[in-house]
Protein backbone atom coordinates (compact mmCIF):
# COMPACT_ATOMS: atom_id res chain seq x y z
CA UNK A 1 0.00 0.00 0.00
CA UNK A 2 1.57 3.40 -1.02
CA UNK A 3 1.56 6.03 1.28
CA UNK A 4 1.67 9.71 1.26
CA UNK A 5 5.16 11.23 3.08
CA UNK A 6 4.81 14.78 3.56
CA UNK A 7 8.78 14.60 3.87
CA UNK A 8 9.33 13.06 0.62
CA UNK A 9 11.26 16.76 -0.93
CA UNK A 10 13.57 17.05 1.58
CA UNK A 11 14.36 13.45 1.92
CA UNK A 12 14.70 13.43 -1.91
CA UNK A 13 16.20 16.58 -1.95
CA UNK A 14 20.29 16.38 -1.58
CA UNK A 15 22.38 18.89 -0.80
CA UNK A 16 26.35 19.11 -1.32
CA UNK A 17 28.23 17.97 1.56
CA UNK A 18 31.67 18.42 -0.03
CA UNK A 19 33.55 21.71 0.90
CA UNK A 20 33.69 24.62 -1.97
CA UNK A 21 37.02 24.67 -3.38
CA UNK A 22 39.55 27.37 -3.28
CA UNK A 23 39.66 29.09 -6.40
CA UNK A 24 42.40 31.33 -7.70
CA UNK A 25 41.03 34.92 -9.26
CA UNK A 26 44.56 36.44 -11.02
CA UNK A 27 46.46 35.29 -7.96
CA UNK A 28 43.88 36.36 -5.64
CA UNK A 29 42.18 33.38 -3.55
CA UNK A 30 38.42 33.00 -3.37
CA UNK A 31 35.53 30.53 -2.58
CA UNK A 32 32.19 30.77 -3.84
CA UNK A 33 29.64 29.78 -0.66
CA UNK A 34 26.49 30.09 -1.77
CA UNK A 35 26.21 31.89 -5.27
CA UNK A 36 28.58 34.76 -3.25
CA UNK A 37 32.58 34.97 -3.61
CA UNK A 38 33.93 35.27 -0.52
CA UNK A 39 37.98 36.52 -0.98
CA UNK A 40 40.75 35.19 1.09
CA UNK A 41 44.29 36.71 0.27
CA UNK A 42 47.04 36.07 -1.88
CA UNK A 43 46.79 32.51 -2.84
CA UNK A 44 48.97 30.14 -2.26
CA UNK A 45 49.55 32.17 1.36
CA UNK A 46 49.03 30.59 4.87
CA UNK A 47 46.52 33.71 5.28
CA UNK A 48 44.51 32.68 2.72
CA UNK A 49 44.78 28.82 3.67
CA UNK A 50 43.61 29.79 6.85
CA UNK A 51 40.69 31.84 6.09
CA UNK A 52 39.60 29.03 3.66
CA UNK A 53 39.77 26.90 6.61
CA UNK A 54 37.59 29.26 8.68
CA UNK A 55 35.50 30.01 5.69
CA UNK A 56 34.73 26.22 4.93
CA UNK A 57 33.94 25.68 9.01
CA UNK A 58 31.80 28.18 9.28
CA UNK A 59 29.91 26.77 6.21
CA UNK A 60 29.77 23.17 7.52
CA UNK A 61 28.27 24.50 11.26
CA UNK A 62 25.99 26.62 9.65
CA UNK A 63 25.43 26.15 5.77
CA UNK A 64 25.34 29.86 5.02
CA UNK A 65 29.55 30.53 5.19
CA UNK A 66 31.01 33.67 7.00
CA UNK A 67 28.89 36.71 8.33
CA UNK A 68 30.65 38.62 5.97
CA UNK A 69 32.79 38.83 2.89
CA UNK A 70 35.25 42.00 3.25
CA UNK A 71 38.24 41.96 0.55
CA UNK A 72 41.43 40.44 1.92
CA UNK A 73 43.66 43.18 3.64
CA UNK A 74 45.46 45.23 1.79
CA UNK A 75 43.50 45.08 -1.16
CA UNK A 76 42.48 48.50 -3.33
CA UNK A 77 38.93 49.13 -3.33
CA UNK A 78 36.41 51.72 -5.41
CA UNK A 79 35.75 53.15 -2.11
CA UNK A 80 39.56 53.64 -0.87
CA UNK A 81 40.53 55.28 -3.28
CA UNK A 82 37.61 57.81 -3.69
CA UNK A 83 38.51 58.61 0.06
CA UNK A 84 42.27 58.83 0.03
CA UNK A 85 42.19 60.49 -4.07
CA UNK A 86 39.43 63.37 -4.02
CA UNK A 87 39.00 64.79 -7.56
């Protein structure tokens, strides 16, 4: 006898338990956590090996990544240099 399960799309439904990979943007480190690129330093660097790692934990805990996805230090933004370059 068939039966009805009203939990039959989210047992059906999968979703990715593998980490995002590190990707490497020009030399620039990044993962992608949900549709968003979240940038982690100069790749290759223990900085950004260690904010992958904190990335990718925070992910796994929560399934959303980090809080938020500021540029890596040091890096040149629209914004810094309207402030530090007035016309």
């Amino acid at each position: 006898m068939d039966t009805f399960d009203p939990n039959f799309d989210s047992i059906m439904t999968k979703t990715s338990s593998r980490p995002p990979k590190m990707g490497n943007n020009g030399g620039t480190a990044f993962v992608r956590i949900n549709g968003k690129r979240v940038y982690l330093g100069k790749f290759g660097t223990p900085e950004a090996n260690q904010n992958y790692a904190r990335c990718v934990a925070e992910w796994a805990v929560s399934g959303v990544g980090p809080s938020h996805s500021a540029p890596p230090i040091g890096t040149i933004t629209v914004n810094s240099l309207a402030i530090t370059d007035p016309v």
